[in-house]
PDB file of N, CA and C in Angstrom:
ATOM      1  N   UNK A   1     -13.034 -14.573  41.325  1.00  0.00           N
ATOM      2  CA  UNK A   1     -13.303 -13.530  40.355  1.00  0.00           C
ATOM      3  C   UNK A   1     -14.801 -13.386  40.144  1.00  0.00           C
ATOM      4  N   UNK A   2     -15.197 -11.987  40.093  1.00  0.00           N
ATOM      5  CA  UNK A   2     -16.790 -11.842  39.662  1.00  0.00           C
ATOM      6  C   UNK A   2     -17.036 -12.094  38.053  1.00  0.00           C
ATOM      7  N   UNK A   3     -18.532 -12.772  37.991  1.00  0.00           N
ATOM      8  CA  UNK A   3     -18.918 -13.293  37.310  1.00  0.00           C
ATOM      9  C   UNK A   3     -19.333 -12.245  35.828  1.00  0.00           C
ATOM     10  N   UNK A   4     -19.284 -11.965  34.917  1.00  0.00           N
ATOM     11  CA  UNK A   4     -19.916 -10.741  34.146  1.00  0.00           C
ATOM     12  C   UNK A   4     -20.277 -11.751  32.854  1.00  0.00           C
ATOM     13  N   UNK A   5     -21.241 -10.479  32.358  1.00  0.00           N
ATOM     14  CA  UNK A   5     -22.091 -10.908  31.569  1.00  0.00           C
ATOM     15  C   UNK A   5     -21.036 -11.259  29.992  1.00  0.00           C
ATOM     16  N   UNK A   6     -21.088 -12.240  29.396  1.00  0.00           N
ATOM     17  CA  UNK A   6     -20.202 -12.725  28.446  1.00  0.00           C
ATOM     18  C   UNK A   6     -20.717 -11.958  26.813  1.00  0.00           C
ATOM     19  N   UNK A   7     -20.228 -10.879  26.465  1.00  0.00           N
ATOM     20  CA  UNK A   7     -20.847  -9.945  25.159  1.00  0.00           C
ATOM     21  C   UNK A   7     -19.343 -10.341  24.018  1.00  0.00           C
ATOM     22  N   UNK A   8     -19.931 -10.136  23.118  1.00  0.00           N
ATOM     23  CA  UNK A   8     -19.340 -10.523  22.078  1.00  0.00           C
ATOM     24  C   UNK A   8     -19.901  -9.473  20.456  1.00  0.00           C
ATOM     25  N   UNK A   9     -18.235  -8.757  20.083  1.00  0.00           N
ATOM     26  CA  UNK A   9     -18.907  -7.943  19.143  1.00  0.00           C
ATOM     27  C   UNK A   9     -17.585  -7.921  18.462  1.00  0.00           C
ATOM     28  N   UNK A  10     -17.806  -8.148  17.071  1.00  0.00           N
ATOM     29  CA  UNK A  10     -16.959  -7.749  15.962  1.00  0.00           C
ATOM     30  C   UNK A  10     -15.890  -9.070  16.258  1.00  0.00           C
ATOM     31  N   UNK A  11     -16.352 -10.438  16.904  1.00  0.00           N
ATOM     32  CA  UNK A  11     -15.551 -11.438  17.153  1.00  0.00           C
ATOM     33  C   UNK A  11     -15.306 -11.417  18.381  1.00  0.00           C
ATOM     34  N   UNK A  12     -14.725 -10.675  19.537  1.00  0.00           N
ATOM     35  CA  UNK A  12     -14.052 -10.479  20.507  1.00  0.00           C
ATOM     36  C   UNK A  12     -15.089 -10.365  22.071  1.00  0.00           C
ATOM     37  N   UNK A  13     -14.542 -11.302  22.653  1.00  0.00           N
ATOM     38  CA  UNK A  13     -15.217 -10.936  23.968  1.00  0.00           C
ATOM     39  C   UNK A  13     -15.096  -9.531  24.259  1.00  0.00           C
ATOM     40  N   UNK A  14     -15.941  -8.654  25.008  1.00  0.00           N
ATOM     41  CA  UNK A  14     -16.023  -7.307  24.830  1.00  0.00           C
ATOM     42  C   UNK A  14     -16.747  -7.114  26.509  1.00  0.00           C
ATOM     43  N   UNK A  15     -16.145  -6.077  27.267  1.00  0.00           N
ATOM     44  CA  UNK A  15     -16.845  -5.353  28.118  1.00  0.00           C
ATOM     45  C   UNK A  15     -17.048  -4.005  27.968  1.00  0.00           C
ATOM     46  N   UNK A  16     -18.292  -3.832  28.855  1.00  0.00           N
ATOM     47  CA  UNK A  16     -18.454  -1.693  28.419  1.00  0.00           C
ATOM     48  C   UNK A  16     -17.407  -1.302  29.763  1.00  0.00           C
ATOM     49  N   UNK A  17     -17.454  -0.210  29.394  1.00  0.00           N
ATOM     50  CA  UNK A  17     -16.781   0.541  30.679  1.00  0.00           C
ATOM     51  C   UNK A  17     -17.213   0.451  31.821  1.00  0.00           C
ATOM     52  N   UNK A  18     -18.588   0.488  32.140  1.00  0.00           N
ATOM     53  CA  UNK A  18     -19.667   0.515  33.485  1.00  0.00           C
ATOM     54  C   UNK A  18     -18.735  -1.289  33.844  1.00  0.00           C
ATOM     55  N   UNK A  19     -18.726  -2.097  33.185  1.00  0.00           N
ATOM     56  CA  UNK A  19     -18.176  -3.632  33.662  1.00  0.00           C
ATOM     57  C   UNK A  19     -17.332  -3.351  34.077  1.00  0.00           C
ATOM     58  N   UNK A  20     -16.168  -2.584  33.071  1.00  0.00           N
ATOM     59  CA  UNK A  20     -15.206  -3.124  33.409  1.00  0.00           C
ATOM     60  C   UNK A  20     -14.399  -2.318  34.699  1.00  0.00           C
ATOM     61  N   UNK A  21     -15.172  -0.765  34.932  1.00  0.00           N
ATOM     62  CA  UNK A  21     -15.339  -0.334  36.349  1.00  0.00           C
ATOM     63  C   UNK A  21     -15.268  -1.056  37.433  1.00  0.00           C
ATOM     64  N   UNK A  22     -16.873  -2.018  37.690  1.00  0.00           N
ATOM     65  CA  UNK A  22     -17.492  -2.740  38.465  1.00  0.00           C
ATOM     66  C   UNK A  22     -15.821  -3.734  38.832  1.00  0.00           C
ATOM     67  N   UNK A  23     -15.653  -4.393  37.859  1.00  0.00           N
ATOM     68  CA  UNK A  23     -14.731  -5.831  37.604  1.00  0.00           C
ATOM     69  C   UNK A  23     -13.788  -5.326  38.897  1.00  0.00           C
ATOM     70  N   UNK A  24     -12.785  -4.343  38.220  1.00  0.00           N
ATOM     71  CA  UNK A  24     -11.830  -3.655  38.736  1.00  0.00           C
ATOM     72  C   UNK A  24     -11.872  -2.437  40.070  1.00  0.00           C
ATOM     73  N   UNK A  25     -13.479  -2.515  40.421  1.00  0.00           N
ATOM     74  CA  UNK A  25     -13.437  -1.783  42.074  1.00  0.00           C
ATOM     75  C   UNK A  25     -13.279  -0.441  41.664  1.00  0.00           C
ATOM     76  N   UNK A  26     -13.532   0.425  40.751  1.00  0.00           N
ATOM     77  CA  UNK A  26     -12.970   1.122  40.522  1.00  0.00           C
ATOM     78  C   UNK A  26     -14.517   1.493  40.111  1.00  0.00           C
ATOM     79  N   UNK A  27     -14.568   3.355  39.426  1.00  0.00           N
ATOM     80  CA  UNK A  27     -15.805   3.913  38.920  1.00  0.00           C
ATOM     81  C   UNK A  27     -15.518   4.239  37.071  1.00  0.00           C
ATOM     82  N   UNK A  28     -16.272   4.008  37.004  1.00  0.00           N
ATOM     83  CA  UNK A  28     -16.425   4.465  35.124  1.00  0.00           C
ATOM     84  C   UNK A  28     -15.728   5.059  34.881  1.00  0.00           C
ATOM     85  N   UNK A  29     -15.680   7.038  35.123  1.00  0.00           N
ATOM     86  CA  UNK A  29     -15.204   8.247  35.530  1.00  0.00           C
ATOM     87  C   UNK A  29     -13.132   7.852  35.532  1.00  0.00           C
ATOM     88  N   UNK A  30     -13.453   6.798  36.150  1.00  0.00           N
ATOM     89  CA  UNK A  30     -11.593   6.692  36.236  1.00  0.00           C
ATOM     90  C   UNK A  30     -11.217   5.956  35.604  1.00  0.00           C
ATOM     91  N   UNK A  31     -11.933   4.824  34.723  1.00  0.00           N
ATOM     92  CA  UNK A  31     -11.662   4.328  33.663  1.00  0.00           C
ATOM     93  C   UNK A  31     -11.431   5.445  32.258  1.00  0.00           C
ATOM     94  N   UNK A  32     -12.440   5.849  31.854  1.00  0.00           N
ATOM     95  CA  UNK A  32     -12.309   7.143  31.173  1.00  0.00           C
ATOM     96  C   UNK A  32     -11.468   7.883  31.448  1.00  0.00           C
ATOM     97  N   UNK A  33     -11.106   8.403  32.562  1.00  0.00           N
ATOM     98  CA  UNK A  33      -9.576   8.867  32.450  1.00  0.00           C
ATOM     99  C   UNK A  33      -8.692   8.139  32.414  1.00  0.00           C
ATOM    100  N   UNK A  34      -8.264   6.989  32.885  1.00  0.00           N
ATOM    101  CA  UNK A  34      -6.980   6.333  32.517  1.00  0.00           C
ATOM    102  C   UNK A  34      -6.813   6.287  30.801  1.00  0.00           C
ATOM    103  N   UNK A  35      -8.248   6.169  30.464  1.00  0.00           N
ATOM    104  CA  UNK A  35      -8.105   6.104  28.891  1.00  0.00           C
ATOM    105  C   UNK A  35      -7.531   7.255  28.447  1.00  0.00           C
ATOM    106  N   UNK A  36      -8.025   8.060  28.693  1.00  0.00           N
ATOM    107  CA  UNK A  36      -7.923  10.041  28.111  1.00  0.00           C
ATOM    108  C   UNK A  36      -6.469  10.005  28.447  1.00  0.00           C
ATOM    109  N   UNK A  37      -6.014   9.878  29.407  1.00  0.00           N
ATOM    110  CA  UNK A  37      -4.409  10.012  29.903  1.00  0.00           C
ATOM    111  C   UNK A  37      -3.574   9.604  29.275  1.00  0.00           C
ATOM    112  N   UNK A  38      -3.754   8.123  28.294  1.00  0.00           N
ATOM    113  CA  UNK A  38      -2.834   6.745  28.560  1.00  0.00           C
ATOM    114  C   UNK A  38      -3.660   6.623  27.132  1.00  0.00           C
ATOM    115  N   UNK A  39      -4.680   7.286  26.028  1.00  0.00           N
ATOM    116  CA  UNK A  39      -4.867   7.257  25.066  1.00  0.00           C
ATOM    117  C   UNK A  39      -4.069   6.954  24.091  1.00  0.00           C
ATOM    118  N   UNK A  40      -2.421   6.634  23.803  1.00  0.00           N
ATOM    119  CA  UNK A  40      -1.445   6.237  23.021  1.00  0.00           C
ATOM    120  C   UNK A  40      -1.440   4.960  23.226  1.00  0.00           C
ATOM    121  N   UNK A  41      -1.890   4.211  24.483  1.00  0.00           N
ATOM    122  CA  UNK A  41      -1.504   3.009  24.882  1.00  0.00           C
ATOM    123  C   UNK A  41      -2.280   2.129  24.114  1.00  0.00           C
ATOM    124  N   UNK A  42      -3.147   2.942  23.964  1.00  0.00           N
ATOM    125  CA  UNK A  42      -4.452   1.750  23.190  1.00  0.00           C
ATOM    126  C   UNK A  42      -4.829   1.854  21.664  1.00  0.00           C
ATOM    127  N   UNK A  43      -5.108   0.646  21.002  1.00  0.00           N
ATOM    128  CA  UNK A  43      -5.739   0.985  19.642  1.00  0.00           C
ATOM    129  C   UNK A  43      -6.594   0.031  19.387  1.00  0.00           C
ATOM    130  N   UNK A  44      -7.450   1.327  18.559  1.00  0.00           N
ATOM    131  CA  UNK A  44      -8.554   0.654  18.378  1.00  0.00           C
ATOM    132  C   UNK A  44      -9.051  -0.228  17.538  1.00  0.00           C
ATOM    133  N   UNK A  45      -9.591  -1.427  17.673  1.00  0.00           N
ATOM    134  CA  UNK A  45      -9.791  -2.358  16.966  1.00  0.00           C
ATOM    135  C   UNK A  45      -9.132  -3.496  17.680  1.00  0.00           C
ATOM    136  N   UNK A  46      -7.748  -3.417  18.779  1.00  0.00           N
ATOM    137  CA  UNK A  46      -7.385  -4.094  19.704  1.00  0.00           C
ATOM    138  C   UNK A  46      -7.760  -4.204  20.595  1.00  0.00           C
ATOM    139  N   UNK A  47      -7.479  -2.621  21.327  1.00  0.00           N
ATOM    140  CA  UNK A  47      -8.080  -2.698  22.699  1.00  0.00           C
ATOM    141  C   UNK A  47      -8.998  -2.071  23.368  1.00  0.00           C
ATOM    142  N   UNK A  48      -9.643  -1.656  21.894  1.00  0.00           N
ATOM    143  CA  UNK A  48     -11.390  -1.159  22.313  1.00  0.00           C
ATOM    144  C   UNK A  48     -11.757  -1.060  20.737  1.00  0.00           C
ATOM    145  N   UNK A  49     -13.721  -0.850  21.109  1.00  0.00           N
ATOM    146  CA  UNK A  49     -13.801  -0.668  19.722  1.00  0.00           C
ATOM    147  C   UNK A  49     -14.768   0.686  20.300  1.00  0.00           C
ATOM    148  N   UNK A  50     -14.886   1.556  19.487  1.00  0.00           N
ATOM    149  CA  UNK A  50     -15.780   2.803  19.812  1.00  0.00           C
ATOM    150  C   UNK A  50     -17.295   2.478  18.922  1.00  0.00           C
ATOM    151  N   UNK A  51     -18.293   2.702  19.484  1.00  0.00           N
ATOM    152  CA  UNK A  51     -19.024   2.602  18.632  1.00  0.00           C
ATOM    153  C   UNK A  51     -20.134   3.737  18.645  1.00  0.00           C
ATOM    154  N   UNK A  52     -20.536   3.887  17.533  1.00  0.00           N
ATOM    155  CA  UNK A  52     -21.939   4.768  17.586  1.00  0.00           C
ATOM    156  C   UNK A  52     -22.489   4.728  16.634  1.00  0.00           C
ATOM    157  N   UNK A  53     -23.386   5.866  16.153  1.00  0.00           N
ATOM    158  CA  UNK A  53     -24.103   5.855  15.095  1.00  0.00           C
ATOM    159  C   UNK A  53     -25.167   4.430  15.237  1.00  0.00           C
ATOM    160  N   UNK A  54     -25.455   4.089  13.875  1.00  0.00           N
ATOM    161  CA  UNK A  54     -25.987   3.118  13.321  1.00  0.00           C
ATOM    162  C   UNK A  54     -25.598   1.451  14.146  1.00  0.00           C
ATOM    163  N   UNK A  55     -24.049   1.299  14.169  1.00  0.00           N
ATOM    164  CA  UNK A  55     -23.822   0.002  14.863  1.00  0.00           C
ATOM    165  C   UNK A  55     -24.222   0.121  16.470  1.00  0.00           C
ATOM    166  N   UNK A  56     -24.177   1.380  16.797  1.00  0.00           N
ATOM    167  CA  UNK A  56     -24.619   2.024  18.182  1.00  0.00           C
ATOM    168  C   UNK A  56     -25.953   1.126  18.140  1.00  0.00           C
ATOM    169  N   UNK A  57     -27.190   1.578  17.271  1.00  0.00           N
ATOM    170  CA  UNK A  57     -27.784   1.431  17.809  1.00  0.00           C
ATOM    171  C   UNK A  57     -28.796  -0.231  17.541  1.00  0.00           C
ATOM    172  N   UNK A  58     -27.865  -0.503  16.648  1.00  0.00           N
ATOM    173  CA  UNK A  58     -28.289  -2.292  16.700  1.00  0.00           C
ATOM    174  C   UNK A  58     -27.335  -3.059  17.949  1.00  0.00           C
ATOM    175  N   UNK A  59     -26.432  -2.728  18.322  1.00  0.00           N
ATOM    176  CA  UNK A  59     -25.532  -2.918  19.927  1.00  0.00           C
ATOM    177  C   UNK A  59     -26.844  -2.957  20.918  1.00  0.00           C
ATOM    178  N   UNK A  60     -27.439  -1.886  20.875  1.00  0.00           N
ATOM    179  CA  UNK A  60     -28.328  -1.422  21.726  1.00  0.00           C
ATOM    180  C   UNK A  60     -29.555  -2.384  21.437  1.00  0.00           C
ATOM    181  N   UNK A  61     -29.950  -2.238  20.259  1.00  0.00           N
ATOM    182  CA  UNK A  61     -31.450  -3.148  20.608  1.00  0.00           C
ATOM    183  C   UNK A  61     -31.133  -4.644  20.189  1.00  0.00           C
ATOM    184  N   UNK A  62     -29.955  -5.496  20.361  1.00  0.00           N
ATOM    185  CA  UNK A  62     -29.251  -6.804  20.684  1.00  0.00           C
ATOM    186  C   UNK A  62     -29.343  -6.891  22.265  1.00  0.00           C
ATOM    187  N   UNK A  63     -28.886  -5.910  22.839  1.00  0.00           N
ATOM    188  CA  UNK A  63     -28.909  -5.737  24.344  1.00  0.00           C
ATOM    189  C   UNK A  63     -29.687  -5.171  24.776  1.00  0.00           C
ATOM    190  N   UNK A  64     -31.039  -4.640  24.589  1.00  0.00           N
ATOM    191  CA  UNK A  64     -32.060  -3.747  25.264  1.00  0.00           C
ATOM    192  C   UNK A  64     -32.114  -4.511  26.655  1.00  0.00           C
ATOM    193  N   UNK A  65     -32.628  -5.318  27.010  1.00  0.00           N
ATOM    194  CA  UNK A  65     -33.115  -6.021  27.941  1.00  0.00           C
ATOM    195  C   UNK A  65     -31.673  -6.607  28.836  1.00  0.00           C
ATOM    196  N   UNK A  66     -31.002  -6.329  28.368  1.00  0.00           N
ATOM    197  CA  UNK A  66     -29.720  -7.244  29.209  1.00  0.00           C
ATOM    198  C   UNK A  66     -29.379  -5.685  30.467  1.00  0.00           C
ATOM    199  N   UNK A  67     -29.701  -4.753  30.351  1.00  0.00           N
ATOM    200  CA  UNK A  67     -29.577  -3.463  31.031  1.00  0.00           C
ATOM    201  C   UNK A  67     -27.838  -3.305  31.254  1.00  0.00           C
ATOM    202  N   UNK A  68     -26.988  -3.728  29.727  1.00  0.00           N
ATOM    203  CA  UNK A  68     -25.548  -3.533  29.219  1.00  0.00           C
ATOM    204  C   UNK A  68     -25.214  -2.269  29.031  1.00  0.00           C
ATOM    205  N   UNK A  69     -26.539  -1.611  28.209  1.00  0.00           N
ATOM    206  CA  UNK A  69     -26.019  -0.263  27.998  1.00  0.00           C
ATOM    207  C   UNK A  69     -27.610   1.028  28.102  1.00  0.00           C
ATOM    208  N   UNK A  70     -26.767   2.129  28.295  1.00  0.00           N
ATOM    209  CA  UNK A  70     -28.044   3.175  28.712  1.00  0.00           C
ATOM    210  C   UNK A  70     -28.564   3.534  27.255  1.00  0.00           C
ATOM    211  N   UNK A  71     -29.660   3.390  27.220  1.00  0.00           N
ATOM    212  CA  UNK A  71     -30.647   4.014  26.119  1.00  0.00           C
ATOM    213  C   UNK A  71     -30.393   5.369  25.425  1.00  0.00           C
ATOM    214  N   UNK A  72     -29.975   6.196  26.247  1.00  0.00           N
ATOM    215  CA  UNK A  72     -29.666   7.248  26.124  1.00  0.00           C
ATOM    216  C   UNK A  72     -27.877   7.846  25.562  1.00  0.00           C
ATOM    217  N   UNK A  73     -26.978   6.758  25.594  1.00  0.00           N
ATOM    218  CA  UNK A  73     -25.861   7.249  25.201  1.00  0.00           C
ATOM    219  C   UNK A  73     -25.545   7.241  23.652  1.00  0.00           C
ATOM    220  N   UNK A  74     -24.616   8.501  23.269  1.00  0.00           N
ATOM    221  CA  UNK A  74     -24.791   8.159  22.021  1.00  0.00           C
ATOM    222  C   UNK A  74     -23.330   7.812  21.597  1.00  0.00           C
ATOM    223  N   UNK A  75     -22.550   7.185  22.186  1.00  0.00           N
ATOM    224  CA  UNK A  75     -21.484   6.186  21.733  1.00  0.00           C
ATOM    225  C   UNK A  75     -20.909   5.963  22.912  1.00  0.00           C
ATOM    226  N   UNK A  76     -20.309   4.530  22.333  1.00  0.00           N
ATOM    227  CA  UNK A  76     -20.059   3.520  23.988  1.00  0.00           C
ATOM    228  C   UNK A  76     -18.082   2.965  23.712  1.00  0.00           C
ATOM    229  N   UNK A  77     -17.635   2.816  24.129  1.00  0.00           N
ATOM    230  CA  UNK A  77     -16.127   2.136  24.262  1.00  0.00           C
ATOM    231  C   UNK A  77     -16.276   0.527  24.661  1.00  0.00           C
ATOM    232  N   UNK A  78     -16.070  -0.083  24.127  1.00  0.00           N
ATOM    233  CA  UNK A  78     -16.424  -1.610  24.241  1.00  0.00           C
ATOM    234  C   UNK A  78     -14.713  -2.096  24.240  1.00  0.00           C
ATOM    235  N   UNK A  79     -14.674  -2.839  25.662  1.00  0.00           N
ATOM    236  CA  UNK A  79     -12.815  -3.307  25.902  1.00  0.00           C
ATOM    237  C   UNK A  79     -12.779  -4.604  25.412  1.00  0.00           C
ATOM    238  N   UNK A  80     -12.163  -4.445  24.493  1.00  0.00           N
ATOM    239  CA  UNK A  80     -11.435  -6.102  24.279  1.00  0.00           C
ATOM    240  C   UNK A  80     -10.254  -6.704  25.993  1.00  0.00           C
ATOM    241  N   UNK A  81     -10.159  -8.132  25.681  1.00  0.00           N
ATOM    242  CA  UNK A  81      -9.698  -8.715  26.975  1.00  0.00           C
ATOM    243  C   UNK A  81      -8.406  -7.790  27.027  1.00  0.00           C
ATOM    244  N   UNK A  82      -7.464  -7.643  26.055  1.00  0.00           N
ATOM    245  CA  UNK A  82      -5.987  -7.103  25.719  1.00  0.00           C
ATOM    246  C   UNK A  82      -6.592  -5.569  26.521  1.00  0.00           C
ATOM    247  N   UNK A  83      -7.636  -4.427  25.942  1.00  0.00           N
ATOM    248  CA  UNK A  83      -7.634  -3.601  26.286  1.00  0.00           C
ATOM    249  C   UNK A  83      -8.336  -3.490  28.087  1.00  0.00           C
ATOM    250  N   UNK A  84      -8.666  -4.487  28.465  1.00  0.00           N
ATOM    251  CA  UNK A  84      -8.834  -4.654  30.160  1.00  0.00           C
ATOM    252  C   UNK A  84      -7.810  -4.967  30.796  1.00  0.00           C
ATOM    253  N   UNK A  85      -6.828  -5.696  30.032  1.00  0.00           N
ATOM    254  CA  UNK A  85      -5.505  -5.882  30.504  1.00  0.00           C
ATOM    255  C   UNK A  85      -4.975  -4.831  30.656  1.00  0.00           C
ATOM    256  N   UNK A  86      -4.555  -4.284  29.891  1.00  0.00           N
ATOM    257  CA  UNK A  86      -3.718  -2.469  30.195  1.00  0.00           C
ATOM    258  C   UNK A  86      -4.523  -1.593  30.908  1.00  0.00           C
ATOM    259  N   UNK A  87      -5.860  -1.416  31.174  1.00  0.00           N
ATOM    260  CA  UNK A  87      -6.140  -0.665  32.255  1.00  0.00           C
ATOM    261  C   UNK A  87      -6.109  -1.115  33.280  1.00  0.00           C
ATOM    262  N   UNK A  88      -5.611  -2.685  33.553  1.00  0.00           N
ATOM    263  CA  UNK A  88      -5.714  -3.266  34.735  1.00  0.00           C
ATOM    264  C   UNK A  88      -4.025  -3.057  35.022  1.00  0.00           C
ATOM    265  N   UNK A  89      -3.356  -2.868  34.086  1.00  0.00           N
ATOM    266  CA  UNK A  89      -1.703  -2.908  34.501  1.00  0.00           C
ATOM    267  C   UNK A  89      -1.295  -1.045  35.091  1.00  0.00           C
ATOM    268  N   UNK A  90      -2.857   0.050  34.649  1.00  0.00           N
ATOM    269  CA  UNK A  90      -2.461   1.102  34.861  1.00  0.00           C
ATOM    270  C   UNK A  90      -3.278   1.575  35.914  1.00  0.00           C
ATOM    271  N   UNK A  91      -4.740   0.973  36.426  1.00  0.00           N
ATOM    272  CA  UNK A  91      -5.785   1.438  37.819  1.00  0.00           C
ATOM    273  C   UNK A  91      -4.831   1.222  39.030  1.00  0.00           C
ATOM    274  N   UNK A  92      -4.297   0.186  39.234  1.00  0.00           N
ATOM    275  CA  UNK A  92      -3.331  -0.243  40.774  1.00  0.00           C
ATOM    276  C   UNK A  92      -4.738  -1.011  41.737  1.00  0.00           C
ATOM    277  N   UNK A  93      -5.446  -1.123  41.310  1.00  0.00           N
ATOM    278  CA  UNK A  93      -6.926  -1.582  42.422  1.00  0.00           C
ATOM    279  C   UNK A  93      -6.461  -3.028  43.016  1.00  0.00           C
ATOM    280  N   UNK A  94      -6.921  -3.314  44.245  1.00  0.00           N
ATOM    281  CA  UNK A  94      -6.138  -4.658  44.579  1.00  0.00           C
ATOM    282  C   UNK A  94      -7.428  -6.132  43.269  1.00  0.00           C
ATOM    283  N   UNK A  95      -8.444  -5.772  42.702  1.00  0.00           N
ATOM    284  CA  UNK A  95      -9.141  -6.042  41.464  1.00  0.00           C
ATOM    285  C   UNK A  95      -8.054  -6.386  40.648  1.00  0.00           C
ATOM    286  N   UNK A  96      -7.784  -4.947  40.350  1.00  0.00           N
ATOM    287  CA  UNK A  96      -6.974  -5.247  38.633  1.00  0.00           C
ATOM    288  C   UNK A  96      -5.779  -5.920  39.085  1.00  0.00           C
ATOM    289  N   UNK A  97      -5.018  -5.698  40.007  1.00  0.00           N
ATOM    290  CA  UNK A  97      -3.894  -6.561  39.576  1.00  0.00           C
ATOM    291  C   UNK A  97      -4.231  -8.277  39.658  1.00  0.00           C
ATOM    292  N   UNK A  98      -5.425  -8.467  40.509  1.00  0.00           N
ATOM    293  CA  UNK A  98      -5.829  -9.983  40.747  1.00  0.00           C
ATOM    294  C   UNK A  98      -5.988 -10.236  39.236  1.00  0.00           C
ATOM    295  N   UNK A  99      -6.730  -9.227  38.644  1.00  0.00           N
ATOM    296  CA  UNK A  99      -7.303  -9.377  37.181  1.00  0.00           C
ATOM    297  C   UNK A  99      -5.646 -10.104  36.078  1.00  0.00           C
ATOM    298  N   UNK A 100      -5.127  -8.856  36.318  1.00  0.00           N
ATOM    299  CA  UNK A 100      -3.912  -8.840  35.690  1.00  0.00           C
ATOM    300  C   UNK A 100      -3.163  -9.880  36.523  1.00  0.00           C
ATOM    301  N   UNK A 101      -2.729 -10.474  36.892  1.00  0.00           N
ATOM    302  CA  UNK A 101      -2.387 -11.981  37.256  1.00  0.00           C
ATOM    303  C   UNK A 101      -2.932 -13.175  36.656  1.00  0.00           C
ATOM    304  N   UNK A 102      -4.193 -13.137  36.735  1.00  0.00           N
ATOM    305  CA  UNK A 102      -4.872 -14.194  36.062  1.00  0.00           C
ATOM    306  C   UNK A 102      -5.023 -14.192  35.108  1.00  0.00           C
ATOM    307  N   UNK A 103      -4.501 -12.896  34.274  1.00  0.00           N
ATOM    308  CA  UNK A 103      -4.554 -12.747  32.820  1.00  0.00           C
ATOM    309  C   UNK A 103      -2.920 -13.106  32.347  1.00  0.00           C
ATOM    310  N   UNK A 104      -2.259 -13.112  33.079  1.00  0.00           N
ATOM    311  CA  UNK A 104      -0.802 -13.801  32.419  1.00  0.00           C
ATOM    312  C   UNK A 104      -0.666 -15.310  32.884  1.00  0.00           C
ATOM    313  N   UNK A 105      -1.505 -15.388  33.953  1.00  0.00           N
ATOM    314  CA  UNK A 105      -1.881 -16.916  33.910  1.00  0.00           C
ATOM    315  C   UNK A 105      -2.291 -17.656  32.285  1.00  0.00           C
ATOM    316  N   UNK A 106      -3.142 -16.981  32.088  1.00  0.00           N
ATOM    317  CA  UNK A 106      -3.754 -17.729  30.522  1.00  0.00           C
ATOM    318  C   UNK A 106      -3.565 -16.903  29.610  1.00  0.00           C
TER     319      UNK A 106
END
């Protein structure tokens, strides 16, 4: 399994979308749509947290230098492990299901 950077917000290990793309072989673009599609599947505070505004932008200058998130966006989707799990049970990538295996492993 590839290695990613270990972020942590509101308690919860957390990846952005650009990761959890990368993780799963897959592009941003189709993460965002599985979300948009499959938007009932998820809730927030479980299996993402949305952020912007103000927490946006202390997210951002916690991580300036880690090059986690673009300077320029003005709200980000941050996946809890539960919410990488369900896009990994809905991409099909030979990634996610490795992902999703090792996630019912533990």
């Amino acid at each position: 399994m590839q290695e990613v950077q270990q972020v942590k917000f509101n308690g919860d290990l957390i990846l952005t979308t650009e990761q959890l793309a990368e993780f799963y072989g897959t592009t941003s673009r189709r993460i965002q749509e599985n979300f948009k599609r499959n938007k009932d599947k998820f809730i927030e505070g479980k299996h993402f947290y949305l952020v912007s505004n103000d927490l946006l932008k202390r997210f951002k200058d916690q991580y300036a230098k880690s090059g986690l998130v673009n300077e320029h966006v003005s709200s980000l989707y941050l996946w809890t492990k539960r919410g990488a799990s369900r896009h990994s049970k809905m991409l099909g990538t030979d990634q996610a299901w490795d992902m999703f295996d090792e996630l019912e492993e533990n």
